[in-house]
PDB file of N, CA and C in Angstrom:
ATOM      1  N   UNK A   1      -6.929 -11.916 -13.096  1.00  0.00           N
ATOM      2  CA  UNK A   1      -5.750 -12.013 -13.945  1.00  0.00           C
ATOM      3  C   UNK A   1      -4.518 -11.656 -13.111  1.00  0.00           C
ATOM      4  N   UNK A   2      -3.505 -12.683 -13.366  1.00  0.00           N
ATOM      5  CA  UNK A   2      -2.364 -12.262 -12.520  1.00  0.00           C
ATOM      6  C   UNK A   2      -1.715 -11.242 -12.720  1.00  0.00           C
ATOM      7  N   UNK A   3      -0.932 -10.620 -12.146  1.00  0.00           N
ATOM      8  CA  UNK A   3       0.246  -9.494 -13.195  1.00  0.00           C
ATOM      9  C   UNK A   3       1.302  -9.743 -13.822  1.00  0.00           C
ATOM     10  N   UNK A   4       1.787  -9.497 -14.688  1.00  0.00           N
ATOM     11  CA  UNK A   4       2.653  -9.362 -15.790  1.00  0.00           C
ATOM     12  C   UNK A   4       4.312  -9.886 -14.932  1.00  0.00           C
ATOM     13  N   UNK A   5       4.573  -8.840 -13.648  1.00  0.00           N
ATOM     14  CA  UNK A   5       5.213  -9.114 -13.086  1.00  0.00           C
ATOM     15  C   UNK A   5       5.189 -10.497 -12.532  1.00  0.00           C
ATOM     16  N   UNK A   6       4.174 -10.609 -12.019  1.00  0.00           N
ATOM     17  CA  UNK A   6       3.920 -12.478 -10.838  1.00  0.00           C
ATOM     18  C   UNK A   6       4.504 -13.689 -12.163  1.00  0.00           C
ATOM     19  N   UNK A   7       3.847 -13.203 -13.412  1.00  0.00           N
ATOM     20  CA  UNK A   7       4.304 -14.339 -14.517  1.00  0.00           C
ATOM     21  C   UNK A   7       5.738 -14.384 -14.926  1.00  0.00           C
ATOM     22  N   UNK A   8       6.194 -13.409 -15.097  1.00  0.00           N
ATOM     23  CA  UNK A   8       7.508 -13.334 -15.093  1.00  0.00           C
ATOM     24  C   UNK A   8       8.787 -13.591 -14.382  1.00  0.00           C
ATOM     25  N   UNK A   9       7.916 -13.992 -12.954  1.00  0.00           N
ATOM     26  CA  UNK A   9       8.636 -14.377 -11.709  1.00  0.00           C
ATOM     27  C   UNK A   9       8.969 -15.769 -12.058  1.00  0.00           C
ATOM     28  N   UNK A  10       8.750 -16.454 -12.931  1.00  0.00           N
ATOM     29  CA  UNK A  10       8.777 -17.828 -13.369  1.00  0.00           C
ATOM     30  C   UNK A  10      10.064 -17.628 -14.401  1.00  0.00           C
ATOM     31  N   UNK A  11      10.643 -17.013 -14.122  1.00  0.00           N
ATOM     32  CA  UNK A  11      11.504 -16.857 -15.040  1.00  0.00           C
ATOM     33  C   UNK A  11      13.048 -16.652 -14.485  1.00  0.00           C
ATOM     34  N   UNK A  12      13.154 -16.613 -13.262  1.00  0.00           N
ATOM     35  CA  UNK A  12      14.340 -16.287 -12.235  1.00  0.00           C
ATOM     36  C   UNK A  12      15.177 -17.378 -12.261  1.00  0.00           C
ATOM     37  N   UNK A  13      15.980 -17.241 -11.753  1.00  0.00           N
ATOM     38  CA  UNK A  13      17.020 -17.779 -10.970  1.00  0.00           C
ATOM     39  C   UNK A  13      17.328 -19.294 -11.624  1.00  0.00           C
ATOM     40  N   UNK A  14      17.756 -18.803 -12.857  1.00  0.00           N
ATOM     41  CA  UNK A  14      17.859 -20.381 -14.057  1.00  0.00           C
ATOM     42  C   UNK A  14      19.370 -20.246 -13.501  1.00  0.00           C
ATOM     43  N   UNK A  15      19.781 -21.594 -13.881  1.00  0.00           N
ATOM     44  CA  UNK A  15      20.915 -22.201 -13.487  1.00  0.00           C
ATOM     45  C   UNK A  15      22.162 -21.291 -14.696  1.00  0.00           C
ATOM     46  N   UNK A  16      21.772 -21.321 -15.731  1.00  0.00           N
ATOM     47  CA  UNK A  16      22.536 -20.423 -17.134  1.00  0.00           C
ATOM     48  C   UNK A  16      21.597 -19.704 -17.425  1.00  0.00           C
ATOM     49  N   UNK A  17      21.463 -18.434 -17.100  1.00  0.00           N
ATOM     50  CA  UNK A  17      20.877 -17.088 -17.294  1.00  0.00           C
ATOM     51  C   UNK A  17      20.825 -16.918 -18.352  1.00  0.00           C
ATOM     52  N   UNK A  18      19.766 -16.438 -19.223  1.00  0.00           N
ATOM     53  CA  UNK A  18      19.618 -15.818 -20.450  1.00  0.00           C
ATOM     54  C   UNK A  18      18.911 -14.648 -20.295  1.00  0.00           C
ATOM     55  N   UNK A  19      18.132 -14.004 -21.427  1.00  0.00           N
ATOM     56  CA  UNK A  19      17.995 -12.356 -21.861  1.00  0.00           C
ATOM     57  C   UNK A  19      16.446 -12.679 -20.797  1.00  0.00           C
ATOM     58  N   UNK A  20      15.591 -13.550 -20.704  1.00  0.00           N
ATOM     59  CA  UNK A  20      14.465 -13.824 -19.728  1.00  0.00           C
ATOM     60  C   UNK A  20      14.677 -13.919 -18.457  1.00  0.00           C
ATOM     61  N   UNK A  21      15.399 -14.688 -17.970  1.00  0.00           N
ATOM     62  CA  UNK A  21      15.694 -14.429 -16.726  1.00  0.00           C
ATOM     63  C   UNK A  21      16.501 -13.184 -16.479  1.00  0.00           C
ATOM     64  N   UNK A  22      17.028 -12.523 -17.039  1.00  0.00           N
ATOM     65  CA  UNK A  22      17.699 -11.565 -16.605  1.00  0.00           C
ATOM     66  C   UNK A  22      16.980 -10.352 -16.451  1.00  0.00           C
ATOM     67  N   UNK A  23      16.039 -10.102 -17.299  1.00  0.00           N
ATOM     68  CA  UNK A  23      14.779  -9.105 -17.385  1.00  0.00           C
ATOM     69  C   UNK A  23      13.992  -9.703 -15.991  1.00  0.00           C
ATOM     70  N   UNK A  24      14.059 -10.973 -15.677  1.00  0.00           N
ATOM     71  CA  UNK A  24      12.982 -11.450 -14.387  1.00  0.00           C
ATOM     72  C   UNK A  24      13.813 -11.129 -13.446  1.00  0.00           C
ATOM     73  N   UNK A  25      14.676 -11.037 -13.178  1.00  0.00           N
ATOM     74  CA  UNK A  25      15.852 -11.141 -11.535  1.00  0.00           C
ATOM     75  C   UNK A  25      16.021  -9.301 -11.784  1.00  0.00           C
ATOM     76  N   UNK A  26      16.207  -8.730 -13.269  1.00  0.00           N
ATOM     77  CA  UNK A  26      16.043  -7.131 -12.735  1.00  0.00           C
ATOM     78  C   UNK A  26      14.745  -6.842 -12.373  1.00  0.00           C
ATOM     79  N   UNK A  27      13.838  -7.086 -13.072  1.00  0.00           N
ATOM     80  CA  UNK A  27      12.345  -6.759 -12.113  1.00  0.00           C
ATOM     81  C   UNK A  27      11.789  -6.880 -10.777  1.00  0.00           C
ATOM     82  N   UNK A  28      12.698  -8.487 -10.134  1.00  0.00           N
ATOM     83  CA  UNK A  28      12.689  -8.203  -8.676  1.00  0.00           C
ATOM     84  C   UNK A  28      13.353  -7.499  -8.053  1.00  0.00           C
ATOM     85  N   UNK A  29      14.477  -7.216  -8.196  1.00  0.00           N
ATOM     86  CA  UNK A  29      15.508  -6.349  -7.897  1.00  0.00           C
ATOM     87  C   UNK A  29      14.839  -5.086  -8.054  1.00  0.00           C
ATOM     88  N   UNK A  30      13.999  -3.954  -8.609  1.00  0.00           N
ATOM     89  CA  UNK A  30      13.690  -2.896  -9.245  1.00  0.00           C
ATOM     90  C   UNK A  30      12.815  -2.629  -8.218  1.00  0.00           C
ATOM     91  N   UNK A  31      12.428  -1.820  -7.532  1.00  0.00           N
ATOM     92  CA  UNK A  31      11.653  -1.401  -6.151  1.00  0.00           C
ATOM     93  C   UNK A  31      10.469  -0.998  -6.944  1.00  0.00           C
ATOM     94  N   UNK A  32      10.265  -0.005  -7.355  1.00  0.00           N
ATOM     95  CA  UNK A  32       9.619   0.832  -8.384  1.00  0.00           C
ATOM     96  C   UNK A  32       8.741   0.226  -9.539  1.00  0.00           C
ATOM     97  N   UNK A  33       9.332  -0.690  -9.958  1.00  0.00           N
ATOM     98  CA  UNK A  33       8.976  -1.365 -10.732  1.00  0.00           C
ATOM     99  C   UNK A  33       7.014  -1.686 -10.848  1.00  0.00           C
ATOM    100  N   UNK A  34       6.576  -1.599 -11.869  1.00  0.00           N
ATOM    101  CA  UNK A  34       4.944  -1.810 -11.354  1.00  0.00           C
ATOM    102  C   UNK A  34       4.823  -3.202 -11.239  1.00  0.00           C
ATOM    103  N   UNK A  35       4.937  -3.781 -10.182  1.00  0.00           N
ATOM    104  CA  UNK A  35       4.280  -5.462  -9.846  1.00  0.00           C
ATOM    105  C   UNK A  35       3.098  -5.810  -9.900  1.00  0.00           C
ATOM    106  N   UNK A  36       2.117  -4.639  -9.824  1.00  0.00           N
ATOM    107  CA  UNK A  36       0.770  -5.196  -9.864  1.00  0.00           C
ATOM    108  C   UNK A  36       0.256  -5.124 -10.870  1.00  0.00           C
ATOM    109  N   UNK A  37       0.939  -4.530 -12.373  1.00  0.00           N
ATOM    110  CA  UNK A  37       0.073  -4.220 -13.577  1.00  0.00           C
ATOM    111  C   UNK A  37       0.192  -5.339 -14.626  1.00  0.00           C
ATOM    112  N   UNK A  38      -1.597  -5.183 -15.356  1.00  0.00           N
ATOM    113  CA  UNK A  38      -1.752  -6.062 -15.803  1.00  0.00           C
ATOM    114  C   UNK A  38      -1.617  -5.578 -17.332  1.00  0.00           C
ATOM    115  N   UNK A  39      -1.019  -4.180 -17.427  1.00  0.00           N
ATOM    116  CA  UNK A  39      -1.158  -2.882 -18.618  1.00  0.00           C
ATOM    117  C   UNK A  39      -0.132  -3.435 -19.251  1.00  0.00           C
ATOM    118  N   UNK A  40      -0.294  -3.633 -20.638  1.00  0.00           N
ATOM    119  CA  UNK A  40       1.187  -3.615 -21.438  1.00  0.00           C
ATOM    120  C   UNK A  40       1.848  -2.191 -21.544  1.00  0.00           C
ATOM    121  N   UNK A  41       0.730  -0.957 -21.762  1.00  0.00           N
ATOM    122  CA  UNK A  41       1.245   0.233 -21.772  1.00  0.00           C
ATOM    123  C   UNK A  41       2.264   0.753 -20.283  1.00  0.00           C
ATOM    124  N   UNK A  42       1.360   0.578 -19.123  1.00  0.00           N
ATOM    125  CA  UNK A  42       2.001   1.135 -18.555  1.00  0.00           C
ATOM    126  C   UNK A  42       3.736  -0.131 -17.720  1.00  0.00           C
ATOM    127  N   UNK A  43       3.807  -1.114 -18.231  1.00  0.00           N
ATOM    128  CA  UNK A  43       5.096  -1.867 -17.750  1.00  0.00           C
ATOM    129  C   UNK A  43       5.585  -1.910 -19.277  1.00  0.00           C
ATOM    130  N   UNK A  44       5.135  -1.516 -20.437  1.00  0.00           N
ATOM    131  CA  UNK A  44       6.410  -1.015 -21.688  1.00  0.00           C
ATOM    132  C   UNK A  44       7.077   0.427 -21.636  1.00  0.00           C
ATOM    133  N   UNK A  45       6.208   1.125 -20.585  1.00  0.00           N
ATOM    134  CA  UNK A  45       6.555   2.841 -20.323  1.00  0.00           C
ATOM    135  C   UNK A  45       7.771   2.533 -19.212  1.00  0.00           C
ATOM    136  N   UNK A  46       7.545   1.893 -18.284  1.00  0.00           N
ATOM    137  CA  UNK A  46       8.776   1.999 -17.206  1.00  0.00           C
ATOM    138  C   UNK A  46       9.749   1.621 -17.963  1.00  0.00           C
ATOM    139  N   UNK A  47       9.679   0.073 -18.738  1.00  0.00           N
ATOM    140  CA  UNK A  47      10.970  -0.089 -19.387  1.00  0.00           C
ATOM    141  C   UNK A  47      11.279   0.406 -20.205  1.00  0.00           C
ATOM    142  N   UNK A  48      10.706   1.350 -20.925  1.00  0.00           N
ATOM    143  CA  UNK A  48      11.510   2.208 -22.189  1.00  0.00           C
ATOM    144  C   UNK A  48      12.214   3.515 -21.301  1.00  0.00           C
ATOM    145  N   UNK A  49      11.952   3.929 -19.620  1.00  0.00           N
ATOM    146  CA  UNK A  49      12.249   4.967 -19.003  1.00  0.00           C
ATOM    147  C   UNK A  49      13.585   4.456 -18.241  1.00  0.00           C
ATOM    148  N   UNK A  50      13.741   2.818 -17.931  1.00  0.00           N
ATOM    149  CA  UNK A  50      14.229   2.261 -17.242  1.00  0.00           C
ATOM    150  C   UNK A  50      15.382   1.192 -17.785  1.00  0.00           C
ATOM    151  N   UNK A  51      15.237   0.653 -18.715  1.00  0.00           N
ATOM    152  CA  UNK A  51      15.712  -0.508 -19.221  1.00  0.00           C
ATOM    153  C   UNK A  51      17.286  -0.793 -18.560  1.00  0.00           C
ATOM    154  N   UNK A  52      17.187  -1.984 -18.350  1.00  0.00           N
ATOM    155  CA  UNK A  52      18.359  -2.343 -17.483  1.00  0.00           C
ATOM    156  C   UNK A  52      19.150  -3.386 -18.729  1.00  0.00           C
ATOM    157  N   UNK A  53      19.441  -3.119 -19.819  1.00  0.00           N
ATOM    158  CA  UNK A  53      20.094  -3.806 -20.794  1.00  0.00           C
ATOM    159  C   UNK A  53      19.869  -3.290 -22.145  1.00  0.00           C
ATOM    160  N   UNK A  54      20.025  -3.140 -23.394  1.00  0.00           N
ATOM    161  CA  UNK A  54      19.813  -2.995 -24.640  1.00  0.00           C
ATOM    162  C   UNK A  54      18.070  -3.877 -25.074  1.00  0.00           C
ATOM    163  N   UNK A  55      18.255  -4.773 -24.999  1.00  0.00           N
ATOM    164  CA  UNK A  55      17.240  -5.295 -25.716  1.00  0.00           C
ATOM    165  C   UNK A  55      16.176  -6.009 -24.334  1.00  0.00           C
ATOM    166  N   UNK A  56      16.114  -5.100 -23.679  1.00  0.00           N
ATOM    167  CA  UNK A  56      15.030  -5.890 -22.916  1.00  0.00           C
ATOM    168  C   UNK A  56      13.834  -5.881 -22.900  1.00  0.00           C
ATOM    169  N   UNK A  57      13.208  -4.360 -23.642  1.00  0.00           N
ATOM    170  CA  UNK A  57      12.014  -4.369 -24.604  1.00  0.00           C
ATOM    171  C   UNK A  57      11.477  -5.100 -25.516  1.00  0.00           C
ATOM    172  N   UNK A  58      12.968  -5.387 -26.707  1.00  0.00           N
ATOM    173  CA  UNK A  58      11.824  -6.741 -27.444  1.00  0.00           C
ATOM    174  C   UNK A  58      11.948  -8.247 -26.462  1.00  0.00           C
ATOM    175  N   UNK A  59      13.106  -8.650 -25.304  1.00  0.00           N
ATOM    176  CA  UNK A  59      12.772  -9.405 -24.616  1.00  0.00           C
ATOM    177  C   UNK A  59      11.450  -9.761 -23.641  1.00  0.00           C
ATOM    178  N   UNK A  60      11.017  -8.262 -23.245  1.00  0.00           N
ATOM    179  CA  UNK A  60       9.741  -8.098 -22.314  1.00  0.00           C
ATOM    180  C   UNK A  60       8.366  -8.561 -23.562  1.00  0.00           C
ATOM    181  N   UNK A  61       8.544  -7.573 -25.204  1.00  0.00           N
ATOM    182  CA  UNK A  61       7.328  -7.961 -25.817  1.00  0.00           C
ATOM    183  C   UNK A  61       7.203  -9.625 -25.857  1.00  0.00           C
ATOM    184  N   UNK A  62       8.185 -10.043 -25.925  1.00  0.00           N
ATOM    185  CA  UNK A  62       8.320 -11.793 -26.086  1.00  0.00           C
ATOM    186  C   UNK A  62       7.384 -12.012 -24.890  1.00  0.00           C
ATOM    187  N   UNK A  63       7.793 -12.137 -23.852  1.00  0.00           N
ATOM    188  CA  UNK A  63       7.397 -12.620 -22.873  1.00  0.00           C
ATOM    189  C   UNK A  63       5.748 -12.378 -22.385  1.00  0.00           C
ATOM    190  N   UNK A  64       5.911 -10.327 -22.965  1.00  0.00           N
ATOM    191  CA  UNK A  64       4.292 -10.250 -23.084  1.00  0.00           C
ATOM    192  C   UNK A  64       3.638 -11.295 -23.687  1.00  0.00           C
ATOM    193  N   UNK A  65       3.979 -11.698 -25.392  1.00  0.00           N
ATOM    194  CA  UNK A  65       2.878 -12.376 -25.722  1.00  0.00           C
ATOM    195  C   UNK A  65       2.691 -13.801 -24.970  1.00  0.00           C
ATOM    196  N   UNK A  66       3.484 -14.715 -24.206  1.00  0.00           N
ATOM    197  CA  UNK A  66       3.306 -15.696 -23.650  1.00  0.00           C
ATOM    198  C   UNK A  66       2.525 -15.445 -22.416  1.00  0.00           C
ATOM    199  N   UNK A  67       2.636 -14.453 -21.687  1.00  0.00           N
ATOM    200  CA  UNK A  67       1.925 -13.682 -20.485  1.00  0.00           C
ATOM    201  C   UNK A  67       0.432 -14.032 -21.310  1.00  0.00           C
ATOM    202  N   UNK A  68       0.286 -13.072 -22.473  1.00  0.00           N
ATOM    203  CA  UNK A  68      -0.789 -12.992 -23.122  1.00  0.00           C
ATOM    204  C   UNK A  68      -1.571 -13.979 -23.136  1.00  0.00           C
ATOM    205  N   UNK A  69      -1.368 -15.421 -24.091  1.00  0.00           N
ATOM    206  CA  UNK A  69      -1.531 -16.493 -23.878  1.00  0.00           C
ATOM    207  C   UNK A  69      -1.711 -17.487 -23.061  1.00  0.00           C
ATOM    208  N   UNK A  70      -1.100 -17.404 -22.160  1.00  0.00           N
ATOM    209  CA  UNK A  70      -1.383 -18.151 -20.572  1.00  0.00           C
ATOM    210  C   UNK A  70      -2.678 -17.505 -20.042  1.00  0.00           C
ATOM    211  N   UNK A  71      -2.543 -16.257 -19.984  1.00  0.00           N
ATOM    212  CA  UNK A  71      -3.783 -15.333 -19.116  1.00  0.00           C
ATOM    213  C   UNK A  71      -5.040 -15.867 -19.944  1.00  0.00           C
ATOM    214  N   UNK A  72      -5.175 -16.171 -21.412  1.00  0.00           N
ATOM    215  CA  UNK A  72      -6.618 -16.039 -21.713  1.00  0.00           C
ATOM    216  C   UNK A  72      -7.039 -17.879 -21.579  1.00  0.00           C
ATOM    217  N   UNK A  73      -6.147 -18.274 -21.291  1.00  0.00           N
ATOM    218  CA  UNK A  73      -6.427 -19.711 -21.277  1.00  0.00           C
ATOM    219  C   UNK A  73      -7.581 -20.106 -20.279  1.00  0.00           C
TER     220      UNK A  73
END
């Protein structure tokens, strides 16, 4: 299973940025950041410690469940 992070990397560098890419370009940007986890707990813990915007938690659960979905395919 890939990580949460690697899927989200699909989400960068859009031509008109929205609340997804912007959560994807701070996650590369973020050193610290867990890239290898496949945990919803532990990459919803950094961003509730970390959050680089207001709503990037329910932006990240979004994206979890598509993460979600792709992975069990």
């Amino acid at each position: 299973m890939r990580s949460f992070y690697h899927f989200a990397m699909a989400f960068r560098g859009t031509k008109k940025p929205d609340d997804q890419s912007r959560l994807a370009d701070w996650m590369f940007h973020e050193h610290n950041f867990p890239k290898h986890s496949t945990s919803y707990d532990e990459v919803s813990s950094y961003l509730e410690l970390y959050s680089p915007f207001p709503n990037a938690i329910s932006i990240f659960d979004q994206l979890w469940e598509i993460y979600q979905m792709n992975e069990v395919e």
